[in-house]
C-alpha atoms as a PDB file:
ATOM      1  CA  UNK A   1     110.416  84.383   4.092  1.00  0.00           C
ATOM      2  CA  UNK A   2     111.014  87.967   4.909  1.00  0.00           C
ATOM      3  CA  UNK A   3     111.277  89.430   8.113  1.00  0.00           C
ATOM      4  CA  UNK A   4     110.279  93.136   7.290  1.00  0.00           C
ATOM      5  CA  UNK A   5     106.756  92.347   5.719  1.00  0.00           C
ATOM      6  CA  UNK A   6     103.731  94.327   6.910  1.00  0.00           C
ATOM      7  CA  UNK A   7     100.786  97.232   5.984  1.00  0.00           C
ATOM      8  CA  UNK A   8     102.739 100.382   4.662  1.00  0.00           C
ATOM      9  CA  UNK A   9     100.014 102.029   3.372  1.00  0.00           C
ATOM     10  CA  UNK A  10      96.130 102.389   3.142  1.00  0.00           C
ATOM     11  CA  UNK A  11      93.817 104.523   1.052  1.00  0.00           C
ATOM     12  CA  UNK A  12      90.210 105.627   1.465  1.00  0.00           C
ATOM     13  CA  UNK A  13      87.520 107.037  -0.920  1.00  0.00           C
ATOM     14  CA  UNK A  14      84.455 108.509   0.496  1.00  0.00           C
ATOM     15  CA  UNK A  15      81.847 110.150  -1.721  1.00  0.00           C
ATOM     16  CA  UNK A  16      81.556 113.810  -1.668  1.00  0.00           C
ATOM     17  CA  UNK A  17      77.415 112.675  -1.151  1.00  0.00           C
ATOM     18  CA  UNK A  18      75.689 111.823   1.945  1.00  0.00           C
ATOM     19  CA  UNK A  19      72.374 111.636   3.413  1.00  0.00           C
ATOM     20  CA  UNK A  20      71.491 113.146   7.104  1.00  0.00           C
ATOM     21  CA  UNK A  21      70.990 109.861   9.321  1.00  0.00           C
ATOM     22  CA  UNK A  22      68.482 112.172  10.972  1.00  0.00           C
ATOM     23  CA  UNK A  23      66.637 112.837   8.112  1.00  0.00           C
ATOM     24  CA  UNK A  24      66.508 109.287   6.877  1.00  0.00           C
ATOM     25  CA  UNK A  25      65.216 107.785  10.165  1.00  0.00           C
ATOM     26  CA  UNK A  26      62.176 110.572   9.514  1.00  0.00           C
ATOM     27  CA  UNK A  27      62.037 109.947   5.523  1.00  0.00           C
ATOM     28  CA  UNK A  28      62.114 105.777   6.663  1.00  0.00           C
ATOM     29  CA  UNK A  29      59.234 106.378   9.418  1.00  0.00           C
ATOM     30  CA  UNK A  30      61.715 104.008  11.859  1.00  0.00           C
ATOM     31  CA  UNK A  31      62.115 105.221  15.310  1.00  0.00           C
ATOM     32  CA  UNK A  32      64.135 108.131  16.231  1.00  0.00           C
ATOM     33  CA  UNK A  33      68.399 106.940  16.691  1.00  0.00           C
ATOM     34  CA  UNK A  34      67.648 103.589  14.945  1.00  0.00           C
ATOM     35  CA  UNK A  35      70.525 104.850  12.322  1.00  0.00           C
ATOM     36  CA  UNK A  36      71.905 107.779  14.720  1.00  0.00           C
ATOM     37  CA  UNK A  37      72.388 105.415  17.973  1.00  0.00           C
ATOM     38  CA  UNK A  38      71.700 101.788  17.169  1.00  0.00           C
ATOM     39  CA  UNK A  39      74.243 101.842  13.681  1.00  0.00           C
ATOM     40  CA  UNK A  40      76.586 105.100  15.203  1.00  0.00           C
ATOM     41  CA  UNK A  41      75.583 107.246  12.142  1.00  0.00           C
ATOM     42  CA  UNK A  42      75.397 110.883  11.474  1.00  0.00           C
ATOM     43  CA  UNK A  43      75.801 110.489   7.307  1.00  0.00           C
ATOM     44  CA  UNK A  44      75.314 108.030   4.646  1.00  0.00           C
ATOM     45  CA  UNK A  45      77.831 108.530   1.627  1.00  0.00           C
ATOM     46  CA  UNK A  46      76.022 107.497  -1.569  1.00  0.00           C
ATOM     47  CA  UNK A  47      77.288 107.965  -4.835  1.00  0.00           C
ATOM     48  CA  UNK A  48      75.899 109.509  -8.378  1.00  0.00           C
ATOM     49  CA  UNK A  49      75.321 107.229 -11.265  1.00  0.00           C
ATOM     50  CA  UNK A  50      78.564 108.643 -12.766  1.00  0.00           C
ATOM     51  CA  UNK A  51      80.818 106.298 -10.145  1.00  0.00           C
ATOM     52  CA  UNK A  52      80.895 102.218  -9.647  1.00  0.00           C
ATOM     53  CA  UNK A  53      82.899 100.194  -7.812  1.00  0.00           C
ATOM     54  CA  UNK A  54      85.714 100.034 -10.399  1.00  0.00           C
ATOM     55  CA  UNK A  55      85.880 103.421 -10.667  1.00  0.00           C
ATOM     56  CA  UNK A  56      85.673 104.025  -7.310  1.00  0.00           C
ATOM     57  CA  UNK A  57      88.764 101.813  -6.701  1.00  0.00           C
ATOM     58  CA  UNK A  58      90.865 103.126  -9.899  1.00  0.00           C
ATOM     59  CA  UNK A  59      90.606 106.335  -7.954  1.00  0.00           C
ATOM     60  CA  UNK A  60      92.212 104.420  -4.481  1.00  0.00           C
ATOM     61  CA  UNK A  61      94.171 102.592  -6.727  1.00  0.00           C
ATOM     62  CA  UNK A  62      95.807 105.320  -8.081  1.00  0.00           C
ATOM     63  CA  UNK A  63      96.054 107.548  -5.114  1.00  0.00           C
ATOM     64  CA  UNK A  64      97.772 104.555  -3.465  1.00  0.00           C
ATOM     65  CA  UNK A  65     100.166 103.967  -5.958  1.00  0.00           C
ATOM     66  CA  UNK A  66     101.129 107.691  -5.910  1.00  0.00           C
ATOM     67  CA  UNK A  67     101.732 108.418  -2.238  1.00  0.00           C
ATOM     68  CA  UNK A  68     103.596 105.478  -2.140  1.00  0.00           C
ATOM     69  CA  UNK A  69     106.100 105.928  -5.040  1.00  0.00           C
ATOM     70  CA  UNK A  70     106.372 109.788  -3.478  1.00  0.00           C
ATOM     71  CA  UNK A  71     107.286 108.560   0.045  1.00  0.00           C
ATOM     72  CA  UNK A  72     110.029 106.220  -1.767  1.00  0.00           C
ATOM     73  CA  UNK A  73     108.184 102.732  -0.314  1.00  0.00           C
ATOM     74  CA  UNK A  74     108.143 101.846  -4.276  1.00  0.00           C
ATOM     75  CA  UNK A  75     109.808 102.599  -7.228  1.00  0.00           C
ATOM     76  CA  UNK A  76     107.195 102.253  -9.915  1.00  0.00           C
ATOM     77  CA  UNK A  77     104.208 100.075 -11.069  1.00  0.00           C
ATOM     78  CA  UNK A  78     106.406  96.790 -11.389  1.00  0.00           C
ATOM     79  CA  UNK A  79     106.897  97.218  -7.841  1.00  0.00           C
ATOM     80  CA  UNK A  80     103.619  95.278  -7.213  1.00  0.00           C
ATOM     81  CA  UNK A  81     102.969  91.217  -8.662  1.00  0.00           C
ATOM     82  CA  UNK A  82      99.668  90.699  -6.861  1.00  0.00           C
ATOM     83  CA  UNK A  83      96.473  92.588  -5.669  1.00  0.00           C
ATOM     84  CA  UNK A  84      93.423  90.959  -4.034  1.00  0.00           C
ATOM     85  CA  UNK A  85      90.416  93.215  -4.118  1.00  0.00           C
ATOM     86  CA  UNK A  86      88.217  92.461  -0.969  1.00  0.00           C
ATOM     87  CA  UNK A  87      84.110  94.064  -0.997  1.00  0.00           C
ATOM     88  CA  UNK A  88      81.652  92.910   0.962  1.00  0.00           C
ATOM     89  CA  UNK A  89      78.780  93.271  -1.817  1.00  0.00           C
ATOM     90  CA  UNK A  90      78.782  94.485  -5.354  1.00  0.00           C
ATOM     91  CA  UNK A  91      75.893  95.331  -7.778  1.00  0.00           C
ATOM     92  CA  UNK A  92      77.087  94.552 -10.368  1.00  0.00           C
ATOM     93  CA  UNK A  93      78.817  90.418 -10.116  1.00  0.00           C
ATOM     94  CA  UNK A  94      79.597  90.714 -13.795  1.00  0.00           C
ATOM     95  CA  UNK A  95      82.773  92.944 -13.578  1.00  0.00           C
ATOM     96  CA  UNK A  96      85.618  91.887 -12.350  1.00  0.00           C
ATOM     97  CA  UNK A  97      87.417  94.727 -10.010  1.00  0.00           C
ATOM     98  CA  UNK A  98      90.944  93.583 -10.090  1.00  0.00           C
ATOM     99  CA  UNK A  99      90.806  92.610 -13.869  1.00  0.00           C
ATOM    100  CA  UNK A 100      89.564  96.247 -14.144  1.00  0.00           C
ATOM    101  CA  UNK A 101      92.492  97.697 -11.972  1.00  0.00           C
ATOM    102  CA  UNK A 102      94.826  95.710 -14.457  1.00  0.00           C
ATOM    103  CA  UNK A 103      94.077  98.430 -16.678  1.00  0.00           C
ATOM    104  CA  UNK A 104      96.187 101.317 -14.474  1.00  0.00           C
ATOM    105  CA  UNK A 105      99.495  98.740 -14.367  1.00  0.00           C
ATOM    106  CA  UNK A 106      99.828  98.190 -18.107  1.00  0.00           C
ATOM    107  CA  UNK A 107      99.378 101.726 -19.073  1.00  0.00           C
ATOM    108  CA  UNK A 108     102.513 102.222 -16.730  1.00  0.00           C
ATOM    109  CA  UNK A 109     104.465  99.133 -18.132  1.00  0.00           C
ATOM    110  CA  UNK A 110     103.289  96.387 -15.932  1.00  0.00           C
ATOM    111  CA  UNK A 111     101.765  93.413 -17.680  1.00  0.00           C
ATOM    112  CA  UNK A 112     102.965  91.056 -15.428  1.00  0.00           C
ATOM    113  CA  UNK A 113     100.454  91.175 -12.545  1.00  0.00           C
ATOM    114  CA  UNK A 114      98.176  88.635 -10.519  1.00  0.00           C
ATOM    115  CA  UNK A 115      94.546  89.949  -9.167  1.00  0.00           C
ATOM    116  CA  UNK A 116      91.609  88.389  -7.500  1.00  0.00           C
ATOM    117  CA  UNK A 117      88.435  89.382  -6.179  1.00  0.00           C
ATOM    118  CA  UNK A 118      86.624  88.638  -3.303  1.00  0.00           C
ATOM    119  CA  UNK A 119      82.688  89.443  -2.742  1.00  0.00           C
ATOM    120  CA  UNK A 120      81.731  88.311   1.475  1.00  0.00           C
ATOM    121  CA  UNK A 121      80.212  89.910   3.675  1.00  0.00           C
ATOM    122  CA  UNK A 122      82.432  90.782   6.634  1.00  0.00           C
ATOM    123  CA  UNK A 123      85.296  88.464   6.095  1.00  0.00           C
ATOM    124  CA  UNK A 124      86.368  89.518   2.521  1.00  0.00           C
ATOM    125  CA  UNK A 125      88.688  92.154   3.785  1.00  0.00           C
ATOM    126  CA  UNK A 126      90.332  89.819   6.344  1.00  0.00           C
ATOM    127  CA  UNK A 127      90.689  87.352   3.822  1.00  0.00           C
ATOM    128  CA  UNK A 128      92.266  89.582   1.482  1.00  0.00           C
ATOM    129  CA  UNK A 129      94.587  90.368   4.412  1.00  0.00           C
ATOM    130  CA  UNK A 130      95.474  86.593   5.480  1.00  0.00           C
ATOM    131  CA  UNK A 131      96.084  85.677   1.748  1.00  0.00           C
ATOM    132  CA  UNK A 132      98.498  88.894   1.643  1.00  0.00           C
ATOM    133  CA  UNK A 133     100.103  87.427   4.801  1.00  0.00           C
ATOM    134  CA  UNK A 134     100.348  84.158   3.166  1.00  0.00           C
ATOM    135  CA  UNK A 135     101.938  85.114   0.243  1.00  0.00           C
ATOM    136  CA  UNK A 136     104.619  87.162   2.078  1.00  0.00           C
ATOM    137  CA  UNK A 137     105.677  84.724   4.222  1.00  0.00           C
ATOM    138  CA  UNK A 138     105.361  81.743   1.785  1.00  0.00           C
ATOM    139  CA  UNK A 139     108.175  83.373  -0.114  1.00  0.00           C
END
């Protein structure tokens, strides 16, 4: 078990997108700060037909992977064994994220990777985080 494990690093991707919560509530005919008050919105990010879910996450994927072999926290690609990709719904079931992101560690020399996916709503991201946890300390 290792005593120094933890969350070094996080990405985000937001589309460049959005809708006016304002102007949706009016669009929707719902009652005015259903979306502004009752969810805490002021924008909806959408994005184009041009971007899905794995190429959303190739793009966090690879920003990741480059800030952290910048700020020295890894070395390179074979730095990393396993990856658990956590989303709480996805259009399209058929694709597979991670096997997807497998495709940005073998073109830099890492074929020797473990990836899962997991679709729930509201608990896939903490699950992705306990089984993280769990394979840290297991070791």
């Amino acid at each position: 078990m290792t005593d120094n494990a933890g969350i070094v690093s996080m990405e985000c991707y937001f589309p460049n997108l959005y809708v006016s919560q304002d102007e949706f509530e009016a669009y929707n005919n719902v009652s005015k700060g259903k979306y502004t008050i009752g969810l805490g919105q002021k924008e909806m990010a959408f994005v184009t037909d041009r971007e899905d879910i794995c190429s959303i996450s190739l793009t966090v994927l690879s920003r990741l992977m480059e800030k952290n072999m910048k700020a020295g926290i890894i070395n390179n690609y074979d730095d990393i064994g396993w990856i658990c990709v956590a989303t709480e719904t996805i259009m399209d079931h058929s694709k597979s994220i991670s096997s997807m992101l497998m495709q940005l560690f073998e073109s830099n020399g890492n074929t020797s990777i473990e990836g899962i996916d997991v679709k729930h709503a509201c608990y896939a991201g903490t699950f992705a985080l306990f089984s993280a946890f769990d394979r840290v300390s297991s070791k």
